[in-house]
Each structure stands twice: as C-alpha cells, then as structure tokens.
C-alpha atoms as a PDB file:
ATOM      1  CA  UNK A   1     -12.789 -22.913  -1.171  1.00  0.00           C
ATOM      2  CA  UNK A   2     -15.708 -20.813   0.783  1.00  0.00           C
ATOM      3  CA  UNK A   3     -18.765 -23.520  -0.402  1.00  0.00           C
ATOM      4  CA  UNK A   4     -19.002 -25.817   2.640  1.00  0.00           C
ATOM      5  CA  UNK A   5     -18.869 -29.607   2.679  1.00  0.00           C
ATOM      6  CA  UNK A   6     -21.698 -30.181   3.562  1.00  0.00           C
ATOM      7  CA  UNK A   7     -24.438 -27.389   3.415  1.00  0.00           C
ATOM      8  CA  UNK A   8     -25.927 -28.781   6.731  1.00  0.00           C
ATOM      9  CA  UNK A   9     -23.419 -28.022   8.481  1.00  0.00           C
ATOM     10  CA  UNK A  10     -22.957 -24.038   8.984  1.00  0.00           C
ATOM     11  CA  UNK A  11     -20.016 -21.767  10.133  1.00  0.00           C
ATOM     12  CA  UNK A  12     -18.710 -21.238  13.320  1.00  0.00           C
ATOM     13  CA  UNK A  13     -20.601 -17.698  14.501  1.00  0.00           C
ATOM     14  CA  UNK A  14     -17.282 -16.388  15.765  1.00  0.00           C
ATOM     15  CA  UNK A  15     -15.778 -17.245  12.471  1.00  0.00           C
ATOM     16  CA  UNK A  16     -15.738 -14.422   9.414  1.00  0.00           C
ATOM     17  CA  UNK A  17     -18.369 -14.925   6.802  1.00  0.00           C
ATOM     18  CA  UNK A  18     -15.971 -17.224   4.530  1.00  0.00           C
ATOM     19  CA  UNK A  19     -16.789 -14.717   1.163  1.00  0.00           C
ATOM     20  CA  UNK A  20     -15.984 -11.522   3.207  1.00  0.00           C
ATOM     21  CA  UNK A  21     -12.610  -9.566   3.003  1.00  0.00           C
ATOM     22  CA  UNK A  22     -12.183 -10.812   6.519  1.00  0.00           C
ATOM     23  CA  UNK A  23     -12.802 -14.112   5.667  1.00  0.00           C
ATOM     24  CA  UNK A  24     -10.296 -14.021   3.058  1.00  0.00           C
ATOM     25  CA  UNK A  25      -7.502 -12.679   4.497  1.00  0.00           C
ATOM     26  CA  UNK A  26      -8.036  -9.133   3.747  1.00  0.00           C
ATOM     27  CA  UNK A  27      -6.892  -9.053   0.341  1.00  0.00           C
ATOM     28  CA  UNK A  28      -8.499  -7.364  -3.040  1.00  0.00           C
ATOM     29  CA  UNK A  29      -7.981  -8.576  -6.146  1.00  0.00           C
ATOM     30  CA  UNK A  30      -7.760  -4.619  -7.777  1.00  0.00           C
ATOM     31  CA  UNK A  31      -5.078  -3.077  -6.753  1.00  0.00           C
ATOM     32  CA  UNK A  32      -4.960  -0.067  -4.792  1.00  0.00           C
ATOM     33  CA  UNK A  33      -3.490   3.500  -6.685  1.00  0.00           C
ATOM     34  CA  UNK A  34      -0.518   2.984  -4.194  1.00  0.00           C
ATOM     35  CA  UNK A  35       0.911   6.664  -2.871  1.00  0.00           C
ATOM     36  CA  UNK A  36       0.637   9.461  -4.754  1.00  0.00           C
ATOM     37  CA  UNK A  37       2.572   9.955  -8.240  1.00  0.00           C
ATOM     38  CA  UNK A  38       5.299  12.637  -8.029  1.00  0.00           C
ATOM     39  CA  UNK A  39       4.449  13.402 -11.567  1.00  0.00           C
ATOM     40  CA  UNK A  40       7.259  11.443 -13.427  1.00  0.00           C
ATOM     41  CA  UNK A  41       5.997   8.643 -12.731  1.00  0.00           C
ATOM     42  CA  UNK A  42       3.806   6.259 -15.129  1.00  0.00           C
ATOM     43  CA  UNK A  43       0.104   6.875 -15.022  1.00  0.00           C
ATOM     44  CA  UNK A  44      -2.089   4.372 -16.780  1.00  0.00           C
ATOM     45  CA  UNK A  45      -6.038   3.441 -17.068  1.00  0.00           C
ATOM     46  CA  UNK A  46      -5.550   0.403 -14.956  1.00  0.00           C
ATOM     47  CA  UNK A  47      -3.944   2.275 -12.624  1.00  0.00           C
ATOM     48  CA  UNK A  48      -6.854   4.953 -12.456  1.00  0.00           C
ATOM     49  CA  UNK A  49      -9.283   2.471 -12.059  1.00  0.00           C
ATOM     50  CA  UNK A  50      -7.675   0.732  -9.195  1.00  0.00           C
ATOM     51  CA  UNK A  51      -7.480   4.447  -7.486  1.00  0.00           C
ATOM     52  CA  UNK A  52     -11.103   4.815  -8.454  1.00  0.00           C
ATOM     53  CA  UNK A  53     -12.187   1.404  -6.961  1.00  0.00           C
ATOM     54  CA  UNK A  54     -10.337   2.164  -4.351  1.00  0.00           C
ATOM     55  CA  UNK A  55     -11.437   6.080  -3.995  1.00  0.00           C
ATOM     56  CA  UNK A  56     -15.425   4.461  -4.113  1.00  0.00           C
ATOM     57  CA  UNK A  57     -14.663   1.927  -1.315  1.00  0.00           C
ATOM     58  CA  UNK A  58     -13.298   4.833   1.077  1.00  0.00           C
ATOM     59  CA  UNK A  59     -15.164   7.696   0.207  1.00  0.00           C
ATOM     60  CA  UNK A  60     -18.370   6.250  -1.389  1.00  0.00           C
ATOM     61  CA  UNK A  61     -19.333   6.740  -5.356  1.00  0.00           C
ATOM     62  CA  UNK A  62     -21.353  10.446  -4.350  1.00  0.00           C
ATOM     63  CA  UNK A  63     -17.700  11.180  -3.302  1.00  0.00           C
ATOM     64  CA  UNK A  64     -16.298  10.197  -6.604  1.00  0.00           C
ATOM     65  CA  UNK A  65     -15.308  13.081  -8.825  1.00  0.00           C
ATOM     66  CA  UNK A  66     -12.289  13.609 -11.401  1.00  0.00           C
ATOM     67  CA  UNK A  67     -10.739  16.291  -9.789  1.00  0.00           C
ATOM     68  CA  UNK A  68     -10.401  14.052  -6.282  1.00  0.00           C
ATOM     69  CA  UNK A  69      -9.205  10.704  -7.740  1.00  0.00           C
ATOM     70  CA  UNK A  70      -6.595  13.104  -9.820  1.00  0.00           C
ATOM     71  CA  UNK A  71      -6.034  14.519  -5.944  1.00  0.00           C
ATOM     72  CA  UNK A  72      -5.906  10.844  -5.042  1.00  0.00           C
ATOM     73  CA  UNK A  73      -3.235  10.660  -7.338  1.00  0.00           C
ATOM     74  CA  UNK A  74      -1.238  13.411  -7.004  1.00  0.00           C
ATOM     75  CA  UNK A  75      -2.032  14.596 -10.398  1.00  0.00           C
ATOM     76  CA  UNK A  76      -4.018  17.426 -12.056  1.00  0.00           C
ATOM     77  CA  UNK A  77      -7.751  15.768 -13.065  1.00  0.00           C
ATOM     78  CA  UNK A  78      -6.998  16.848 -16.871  1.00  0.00           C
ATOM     79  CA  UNK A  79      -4.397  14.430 -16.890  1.00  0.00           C
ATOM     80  CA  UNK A  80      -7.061  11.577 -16.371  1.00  0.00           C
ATOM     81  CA  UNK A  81      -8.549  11.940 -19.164  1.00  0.00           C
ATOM     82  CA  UNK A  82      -6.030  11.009 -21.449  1.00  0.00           C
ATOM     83  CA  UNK A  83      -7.165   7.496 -20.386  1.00  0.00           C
ATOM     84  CA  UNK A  84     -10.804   8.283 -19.492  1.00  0.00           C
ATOM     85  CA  UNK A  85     -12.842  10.661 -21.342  1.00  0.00           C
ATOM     86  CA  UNK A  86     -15.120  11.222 -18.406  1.00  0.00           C
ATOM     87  CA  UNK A  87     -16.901  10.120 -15.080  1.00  0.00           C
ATOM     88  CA  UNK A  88     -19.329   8.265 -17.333  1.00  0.00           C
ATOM     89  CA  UNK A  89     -16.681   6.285 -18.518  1.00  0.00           C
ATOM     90  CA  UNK A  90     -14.637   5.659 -15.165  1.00  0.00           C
ATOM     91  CA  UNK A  91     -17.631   4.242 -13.972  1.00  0.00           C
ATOM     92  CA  UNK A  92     -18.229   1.777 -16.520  1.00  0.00           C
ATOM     93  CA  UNK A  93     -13.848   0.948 -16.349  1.00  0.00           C
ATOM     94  CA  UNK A  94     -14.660   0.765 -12.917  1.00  0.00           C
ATOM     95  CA  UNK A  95     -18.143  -2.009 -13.409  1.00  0.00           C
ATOM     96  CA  UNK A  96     -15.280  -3.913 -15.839  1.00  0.00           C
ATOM     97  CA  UNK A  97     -12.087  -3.892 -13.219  1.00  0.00           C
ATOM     98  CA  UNK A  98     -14.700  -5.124 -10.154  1.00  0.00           C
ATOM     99  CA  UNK A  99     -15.875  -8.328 -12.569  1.00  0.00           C
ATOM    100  CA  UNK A 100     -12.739  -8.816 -13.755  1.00  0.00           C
ATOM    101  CA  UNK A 101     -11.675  -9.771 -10.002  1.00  0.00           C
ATOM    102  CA  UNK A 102     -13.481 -12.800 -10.999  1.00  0.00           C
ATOM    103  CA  UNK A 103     -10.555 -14.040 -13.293  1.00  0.00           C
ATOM    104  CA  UNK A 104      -8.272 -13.547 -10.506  1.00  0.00           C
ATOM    105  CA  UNK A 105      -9.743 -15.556  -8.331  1.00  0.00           C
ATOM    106  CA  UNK A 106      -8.670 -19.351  -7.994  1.00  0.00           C
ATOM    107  CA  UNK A 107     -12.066 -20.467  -6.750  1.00  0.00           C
ATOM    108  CA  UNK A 108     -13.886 -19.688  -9.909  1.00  0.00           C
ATOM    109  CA  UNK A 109     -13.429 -21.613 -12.749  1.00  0.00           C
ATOM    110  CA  UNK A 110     -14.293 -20.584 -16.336  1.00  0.00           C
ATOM    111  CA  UNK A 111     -15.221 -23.829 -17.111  1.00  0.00           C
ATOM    112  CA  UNK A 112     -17.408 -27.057 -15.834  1.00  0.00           C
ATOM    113  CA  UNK A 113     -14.569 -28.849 -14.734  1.00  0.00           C
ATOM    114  CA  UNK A 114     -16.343 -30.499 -11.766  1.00  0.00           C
ATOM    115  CA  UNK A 115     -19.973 -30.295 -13.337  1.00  0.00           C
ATOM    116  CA  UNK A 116     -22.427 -27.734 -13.798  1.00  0.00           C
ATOM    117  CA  UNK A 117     -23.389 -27.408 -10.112  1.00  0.00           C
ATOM    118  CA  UNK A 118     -19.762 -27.146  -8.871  1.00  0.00           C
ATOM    119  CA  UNK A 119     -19.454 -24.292 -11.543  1.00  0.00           C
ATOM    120  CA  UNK A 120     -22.373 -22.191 -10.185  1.00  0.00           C
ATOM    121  CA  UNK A 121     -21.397 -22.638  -6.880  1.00  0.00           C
ATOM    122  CA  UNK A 122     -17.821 -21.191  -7.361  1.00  0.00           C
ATOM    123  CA  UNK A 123     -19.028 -18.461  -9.367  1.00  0.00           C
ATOM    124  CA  UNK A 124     -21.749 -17.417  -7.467  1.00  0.00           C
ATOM    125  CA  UNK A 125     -19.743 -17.064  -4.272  1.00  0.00           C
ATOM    126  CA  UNK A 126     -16.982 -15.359  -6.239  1.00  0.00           C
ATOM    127  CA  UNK A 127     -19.718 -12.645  -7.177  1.00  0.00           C
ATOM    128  CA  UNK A 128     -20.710 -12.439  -3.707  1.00  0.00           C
ATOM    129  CA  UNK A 129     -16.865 -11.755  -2.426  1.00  0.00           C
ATOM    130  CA  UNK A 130     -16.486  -9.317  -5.236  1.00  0.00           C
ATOM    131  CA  UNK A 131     -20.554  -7.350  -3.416  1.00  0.00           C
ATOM    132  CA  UNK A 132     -18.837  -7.827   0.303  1.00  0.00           C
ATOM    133  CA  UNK A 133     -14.981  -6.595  -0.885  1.00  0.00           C
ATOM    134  CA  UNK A 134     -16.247  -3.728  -2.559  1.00  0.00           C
ATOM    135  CA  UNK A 135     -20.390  -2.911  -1.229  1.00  0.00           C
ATOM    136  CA  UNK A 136     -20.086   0.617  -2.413  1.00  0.00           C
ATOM    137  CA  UNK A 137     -19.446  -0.531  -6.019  1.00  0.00           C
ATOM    138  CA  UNK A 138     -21.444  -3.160  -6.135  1.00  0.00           C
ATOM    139  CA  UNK A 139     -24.719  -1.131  -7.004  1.00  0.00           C
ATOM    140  CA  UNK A 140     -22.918   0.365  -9.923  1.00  0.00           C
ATOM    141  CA  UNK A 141     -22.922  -3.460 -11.353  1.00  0.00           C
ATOM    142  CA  UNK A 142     -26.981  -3.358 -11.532  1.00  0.00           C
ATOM    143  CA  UNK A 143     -27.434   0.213 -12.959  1.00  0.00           C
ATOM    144  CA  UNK A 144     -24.626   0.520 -15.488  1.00  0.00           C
ATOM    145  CA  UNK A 145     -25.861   0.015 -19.424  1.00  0.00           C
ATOM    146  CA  UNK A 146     -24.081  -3.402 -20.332  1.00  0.00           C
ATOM    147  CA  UNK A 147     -21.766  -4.421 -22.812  1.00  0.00           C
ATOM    148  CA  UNK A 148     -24.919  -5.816 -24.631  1.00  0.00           C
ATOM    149  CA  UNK A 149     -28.078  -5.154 -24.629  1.00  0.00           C
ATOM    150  CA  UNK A 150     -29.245  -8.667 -23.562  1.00  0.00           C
ATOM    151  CA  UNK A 151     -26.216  -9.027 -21.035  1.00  0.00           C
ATOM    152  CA  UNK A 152     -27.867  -8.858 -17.642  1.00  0.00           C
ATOM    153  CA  UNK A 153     -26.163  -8.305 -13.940  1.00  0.00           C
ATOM    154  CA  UNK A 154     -23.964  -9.131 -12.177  1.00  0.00           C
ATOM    155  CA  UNK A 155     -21.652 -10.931 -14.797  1.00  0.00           C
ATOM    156  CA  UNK A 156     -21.674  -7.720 -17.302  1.00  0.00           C
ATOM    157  CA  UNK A 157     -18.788  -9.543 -18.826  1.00  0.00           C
ATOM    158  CA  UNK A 158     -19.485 -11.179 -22.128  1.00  0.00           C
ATOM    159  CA  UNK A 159     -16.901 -13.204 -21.763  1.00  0.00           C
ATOM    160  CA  UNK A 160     -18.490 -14.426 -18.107  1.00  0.00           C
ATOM    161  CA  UNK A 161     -21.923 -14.739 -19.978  1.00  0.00           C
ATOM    162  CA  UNK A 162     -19.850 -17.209 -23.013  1.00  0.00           C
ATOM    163  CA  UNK A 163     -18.646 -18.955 -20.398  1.00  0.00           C
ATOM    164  CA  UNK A 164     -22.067 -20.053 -18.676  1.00  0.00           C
ATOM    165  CA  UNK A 165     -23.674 -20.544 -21.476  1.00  0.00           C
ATOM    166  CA  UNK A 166     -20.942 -22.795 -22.600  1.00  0.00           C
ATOM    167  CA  UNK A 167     -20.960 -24.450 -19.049  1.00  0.00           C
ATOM    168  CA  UNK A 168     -24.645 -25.409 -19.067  1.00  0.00           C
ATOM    169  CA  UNK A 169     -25.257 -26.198 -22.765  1.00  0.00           C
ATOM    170  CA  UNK A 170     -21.934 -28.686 -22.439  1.00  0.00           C
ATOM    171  CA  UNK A 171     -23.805 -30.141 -19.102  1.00  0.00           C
ATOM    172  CA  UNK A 172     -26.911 -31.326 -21.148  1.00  0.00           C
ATOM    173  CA  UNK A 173     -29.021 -27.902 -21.103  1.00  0.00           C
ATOM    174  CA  UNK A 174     -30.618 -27.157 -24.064  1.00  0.00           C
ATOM    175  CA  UNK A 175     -29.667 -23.644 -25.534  1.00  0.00           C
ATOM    176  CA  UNK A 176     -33.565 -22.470 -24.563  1.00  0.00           C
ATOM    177  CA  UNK A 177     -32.825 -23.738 -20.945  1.00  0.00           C
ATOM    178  CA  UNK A 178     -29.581 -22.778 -20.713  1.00  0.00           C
ATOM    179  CA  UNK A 179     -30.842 -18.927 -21.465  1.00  0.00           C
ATOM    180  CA  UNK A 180     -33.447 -19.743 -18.768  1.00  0.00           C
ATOM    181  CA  UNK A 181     -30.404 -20.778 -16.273  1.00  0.00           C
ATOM    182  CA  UNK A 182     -29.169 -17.564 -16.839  1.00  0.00           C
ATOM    183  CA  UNK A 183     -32.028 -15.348 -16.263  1.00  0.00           C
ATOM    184  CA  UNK A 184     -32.529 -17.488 -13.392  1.00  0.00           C
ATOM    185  CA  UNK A 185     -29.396 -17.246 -11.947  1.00  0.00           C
ATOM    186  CA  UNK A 186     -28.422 -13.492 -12.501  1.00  0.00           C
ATOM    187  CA  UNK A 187     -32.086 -12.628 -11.141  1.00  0.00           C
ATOM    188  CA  UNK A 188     -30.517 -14.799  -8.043  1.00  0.00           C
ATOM    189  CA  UNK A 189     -27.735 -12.956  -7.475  1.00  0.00           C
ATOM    190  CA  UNK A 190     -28.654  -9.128  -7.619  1.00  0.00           C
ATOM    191  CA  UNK A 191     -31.494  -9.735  -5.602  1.00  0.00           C
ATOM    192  CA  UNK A 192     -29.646 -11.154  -2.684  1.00  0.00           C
ATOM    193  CA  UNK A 193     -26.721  -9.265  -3.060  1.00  0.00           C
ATOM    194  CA  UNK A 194     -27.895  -6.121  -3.282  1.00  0.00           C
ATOM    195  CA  UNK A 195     -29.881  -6.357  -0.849  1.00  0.00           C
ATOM    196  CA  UNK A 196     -27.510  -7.854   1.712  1.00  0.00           C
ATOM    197  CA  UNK A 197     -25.084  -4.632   0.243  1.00  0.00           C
ATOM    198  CA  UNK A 198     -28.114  -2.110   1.314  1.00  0.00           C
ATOM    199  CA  UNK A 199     -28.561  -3.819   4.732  1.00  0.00           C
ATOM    200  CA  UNK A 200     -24.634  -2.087   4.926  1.00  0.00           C
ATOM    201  CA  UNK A 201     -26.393   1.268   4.220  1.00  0.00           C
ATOM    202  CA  UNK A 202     -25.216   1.364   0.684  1.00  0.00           C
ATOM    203  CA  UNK A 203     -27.029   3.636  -1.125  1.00  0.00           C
ATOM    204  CA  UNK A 204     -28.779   1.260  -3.862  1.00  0.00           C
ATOM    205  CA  UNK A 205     -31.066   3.885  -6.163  1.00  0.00           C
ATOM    206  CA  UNK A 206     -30.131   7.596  -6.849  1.00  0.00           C
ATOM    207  CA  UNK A 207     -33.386   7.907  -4.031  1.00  0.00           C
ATOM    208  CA  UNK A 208     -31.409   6.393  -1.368  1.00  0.00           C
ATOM    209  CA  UNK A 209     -29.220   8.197   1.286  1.00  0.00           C
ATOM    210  CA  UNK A 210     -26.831   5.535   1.925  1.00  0.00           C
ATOM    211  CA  UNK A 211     -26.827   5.890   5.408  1.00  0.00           C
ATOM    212  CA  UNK A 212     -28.542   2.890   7.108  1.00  0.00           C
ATOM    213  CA  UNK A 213     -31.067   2.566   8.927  1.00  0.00           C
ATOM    214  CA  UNK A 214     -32.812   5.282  10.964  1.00  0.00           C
ATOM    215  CA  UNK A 215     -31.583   5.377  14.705  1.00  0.00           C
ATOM    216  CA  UNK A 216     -34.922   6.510  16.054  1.00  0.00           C
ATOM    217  CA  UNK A 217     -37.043   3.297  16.558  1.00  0.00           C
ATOM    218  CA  UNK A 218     -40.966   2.868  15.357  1.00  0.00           C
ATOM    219  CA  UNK A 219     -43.777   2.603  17.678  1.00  0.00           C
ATOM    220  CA  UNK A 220     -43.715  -0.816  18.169  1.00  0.00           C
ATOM    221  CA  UNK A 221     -46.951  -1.126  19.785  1.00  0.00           C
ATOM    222  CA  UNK A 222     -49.523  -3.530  18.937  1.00  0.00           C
ATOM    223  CA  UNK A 223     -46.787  -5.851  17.252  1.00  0.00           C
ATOM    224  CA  UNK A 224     -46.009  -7.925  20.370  1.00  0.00           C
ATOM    225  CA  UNK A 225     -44.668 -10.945  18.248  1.00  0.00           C
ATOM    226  CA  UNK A 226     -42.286  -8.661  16.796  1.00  0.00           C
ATOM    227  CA  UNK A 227     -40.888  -7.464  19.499  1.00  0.00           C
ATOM    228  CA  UNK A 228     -40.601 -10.452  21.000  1.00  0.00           C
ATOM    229  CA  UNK A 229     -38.677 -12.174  18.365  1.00  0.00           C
ATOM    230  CA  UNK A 230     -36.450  -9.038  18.254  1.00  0.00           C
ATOM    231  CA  UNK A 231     -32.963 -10.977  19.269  1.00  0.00           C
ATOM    232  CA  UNK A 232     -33.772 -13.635  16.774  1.00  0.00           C
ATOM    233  CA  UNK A 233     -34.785 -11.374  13.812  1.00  0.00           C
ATOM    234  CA  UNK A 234     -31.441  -9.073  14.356  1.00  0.00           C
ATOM    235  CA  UNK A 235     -29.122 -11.697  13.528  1.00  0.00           C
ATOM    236  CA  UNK A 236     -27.556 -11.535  10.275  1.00  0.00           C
ATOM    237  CA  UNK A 237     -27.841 -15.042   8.547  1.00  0.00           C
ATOM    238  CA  UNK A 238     -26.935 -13.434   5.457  1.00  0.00           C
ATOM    239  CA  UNK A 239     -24.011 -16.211   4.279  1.00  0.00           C
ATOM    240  CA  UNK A 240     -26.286 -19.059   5.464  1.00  0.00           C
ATOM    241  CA  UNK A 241     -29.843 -17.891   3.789  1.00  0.00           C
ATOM    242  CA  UNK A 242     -27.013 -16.879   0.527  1.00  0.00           C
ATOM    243  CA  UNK A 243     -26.020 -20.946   0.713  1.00  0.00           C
ATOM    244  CA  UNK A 244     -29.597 -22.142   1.239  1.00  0.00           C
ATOM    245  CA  UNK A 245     -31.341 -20.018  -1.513  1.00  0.00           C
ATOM    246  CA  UNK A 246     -28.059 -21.276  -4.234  1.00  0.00           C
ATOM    247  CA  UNK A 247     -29.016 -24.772  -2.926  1.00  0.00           C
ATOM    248  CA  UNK A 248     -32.404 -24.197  -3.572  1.00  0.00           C
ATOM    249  CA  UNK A 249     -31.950 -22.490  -7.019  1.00  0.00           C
ATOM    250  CA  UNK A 250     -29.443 -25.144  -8.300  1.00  0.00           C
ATOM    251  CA  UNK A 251     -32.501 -27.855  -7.672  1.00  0.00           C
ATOM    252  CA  UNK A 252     -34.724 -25.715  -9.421  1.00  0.00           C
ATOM    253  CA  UNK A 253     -32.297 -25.504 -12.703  1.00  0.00           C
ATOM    254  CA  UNK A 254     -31.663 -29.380 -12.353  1.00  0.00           C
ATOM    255  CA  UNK A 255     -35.005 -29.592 -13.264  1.00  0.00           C
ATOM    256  CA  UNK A 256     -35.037 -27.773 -16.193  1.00  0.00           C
ATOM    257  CA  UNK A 257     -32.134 -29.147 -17.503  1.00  0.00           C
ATOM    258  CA  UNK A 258     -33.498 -33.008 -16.917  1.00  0.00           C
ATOM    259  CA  UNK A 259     -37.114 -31.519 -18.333  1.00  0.00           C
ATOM    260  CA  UNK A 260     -35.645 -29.035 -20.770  1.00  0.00           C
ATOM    261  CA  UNK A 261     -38.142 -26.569 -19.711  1.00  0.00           C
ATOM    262  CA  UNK A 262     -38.423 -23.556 -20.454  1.00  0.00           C
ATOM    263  CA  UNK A 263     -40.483 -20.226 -19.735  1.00  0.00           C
ATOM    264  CA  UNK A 264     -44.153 -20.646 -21.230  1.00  0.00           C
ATOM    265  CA  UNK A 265     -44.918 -17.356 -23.324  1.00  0.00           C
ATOM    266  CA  UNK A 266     -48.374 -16.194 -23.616  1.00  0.00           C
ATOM    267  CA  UNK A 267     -50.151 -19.116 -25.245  1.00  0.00           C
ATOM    268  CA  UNK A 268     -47.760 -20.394 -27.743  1.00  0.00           C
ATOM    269  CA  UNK A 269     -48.218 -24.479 -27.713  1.00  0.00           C
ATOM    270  CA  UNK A 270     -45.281 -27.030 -28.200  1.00  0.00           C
END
C-alpha cells in the first residue's frame, strides 16, 4: 500500500515517489497494443484503446490521430472505426479505460471496508498513480463532457461516483454532506494533480504548449529572497504536500460529517 504509516514520517529522497510507475514496479494497468497486427489477427475496441493510451503516453494527445494509431497497429485507420466512430469518441474510450485502471488496482477498494478515511485514502492515491502512469492523459480526465451532467473529475465513472456516495452515506454522512464530500474531494484532486501533471510540461488547456518551462531565466533582480531560497524552492515535494493536503482535507470532511454541514446558499435559513 503507497499511504504511509504514519504521515510524519516521509519517504526516503532516494526512494521513487511510492504512486509513480517507478514506484510501482513499472507496470500499467491498460495494456499496451502489443506489435503490430498482420491483418488476420483480432482487432477489438479494448484493444484500440490500449494502443491509444499507449500512442498518448509516447507521442502526446496533439500526436494522436486515426490514421497513426491504425499505423500503430498495423492496420488501415478505416478499420478503426468499426469500433470507434471517431477521435471524439476514442478520446472519451480512452477517459473510460484510464479510470477503469482503478478497478484493477488492489489498493483501492470499492467499498468502506476499513472506514471512510481508509477509503479516501486508497482511492485518492489510486487517482494519483493513474495522473503519474499516464500525465499526458490525465488532462483529458478534466476536459472531457462526463457520463452525467453532475458527474465531476477525476472519477468520471458513475459507478466510482455510486460507490463514494455509498461509502460516506454508510459512514454516518448525511446524503447533503455526503454530496459536499464529493465536491470537496474531486475539487481536491484535479487541482493538485493537474497541476503536479503541468509541472511535467503537460500541456493542460488547448492554450498551452506542453513543453515546460522556459529555459531562459527572468531577471531576478530586486527579489533577493527568492533567489536565495532557490535550492529549497526547486525541490519537488509533490508526494509529501499530495499526503499533507489529503490529511488536511479528510479533517475538514470529518467535520462535516460529525456537524452534518453543509454549503450555506445565499440566505436560505435552517
């Protein structure tokens, strides 16, 4: 399991952020396309979107058309869309297969099993492998229409969305707080994530160019303290300040669970 012990006590720096591929052993959860078809062989829509996952992580999603994942393939792009209409489509098969790593991992539960807490925790660093396996997809999680309209990012899945709800109303959250969890939660998790996915130089908003941060450095002049502090601001804390903020945000929802709070709205009284 990736969630420390004890939260005080952090990871070894020349140890592999425990969520990342590295950290994991190296292994994804959707499987690659595998070598290229000769033709006879079987072509599916699972298979596609495994070669498109795949195709994304390489190449990058501005890479991503049908005629090169058919390429990819070793097949003609018409004979994608027997299983996928069009690049609209892929890309929501593609939002589906990256979630769907979630099931596949034995970390994440679908239920409480362990209480509500335990639950959140396993989840929300099972979202966070899914943004560090596959940073170039991630981004497609926040910008694709959902399943529903209410269904908000990362889960996407309405069967990941059953299951919180389920979790927290079963833990003693009332169904107003346990909608208020949620927003909480899922506002949580794409923030952080996709920002610790753009500090890669993943390309976040159609604006972006994907490519980083500028070599060429700013005038730092006049900003002594910054430039001071330089060796301490570079280092990347991002799986610590990820642990700290979850900590932080699972406190917060204990109190609205104990208080049954929920968002005020406008001037409506109790």
């Amino acid at each position: 399991m990736a969630i420390p012990e004890d939260p005080d006590v952090l990871p070894d720096d020349d140890e592999p952020d425990p969520d990342s591929p590295e950290g994991r052993g190296g292994a994804a959860a959707v499987l690659p396309a595998g070598p290229p078809t000769t033709g006879r062989a079987p072509l599916d829509r699972r298979r596609i979107l495994g070669a498109a996952v795949g195709f994304i992580d390489a190449e990058g999603l501005s890479a991503l058309t049908m005629r090169r994942l058919g390429a990819s393939l070793g097949v003609e792009a018409m004979a994608l869309y027997r299983y996928v209409p069009g690049r609209e489509q892929l890309l929501d098969g593609v939002v589906e297969s990256v979630i769907d790593e979630l099931y596949g991992d034995p970390d994440v539960h679908l239920e409480a099993a362990h209480g509500w807490q335990d639950y959140l925790q396993r989840l929300a660093h099972g979202v966070r492998r899914i943004a560090l396996a596959h940073p170039e997809v991630f981004p497609l999680v926040a910008t694709r229409p959902p399943a529903a309209p209410w269904v908000r990012p990362p889960l996407r899945s309405l069967r990941w969305v059953e299951s919180f709800l389920t979790a927290m109303i079963g833990s003693g959250f009332s169904e107003a707080s346990a909608v208020a969890a949620y927003r909480a939660y899922s506002s949580f998790l794409l923030g952080h994530l996709l920002l610790e996915v753009s500090q890669r130089g993943v390309a976040i908003n159609a604006h972006d160019a994907g490519e980083g941060f500028p070599e060429a450095e700013a005038n730092l002049t006049g900003y002594p303290t910054v430039v001071r502090l330089q060796e301490l601001l570079s280092i990347d804390e991002s799986a610590a300040e990820f642990e700290e903020a979850l900590e932080n945000l699972l406190g917060r929802l204990e109190v609205v669970r104990r208080e049954g709070r929920t968002p005020r709205r406008g001037d409506r009284r109790d």
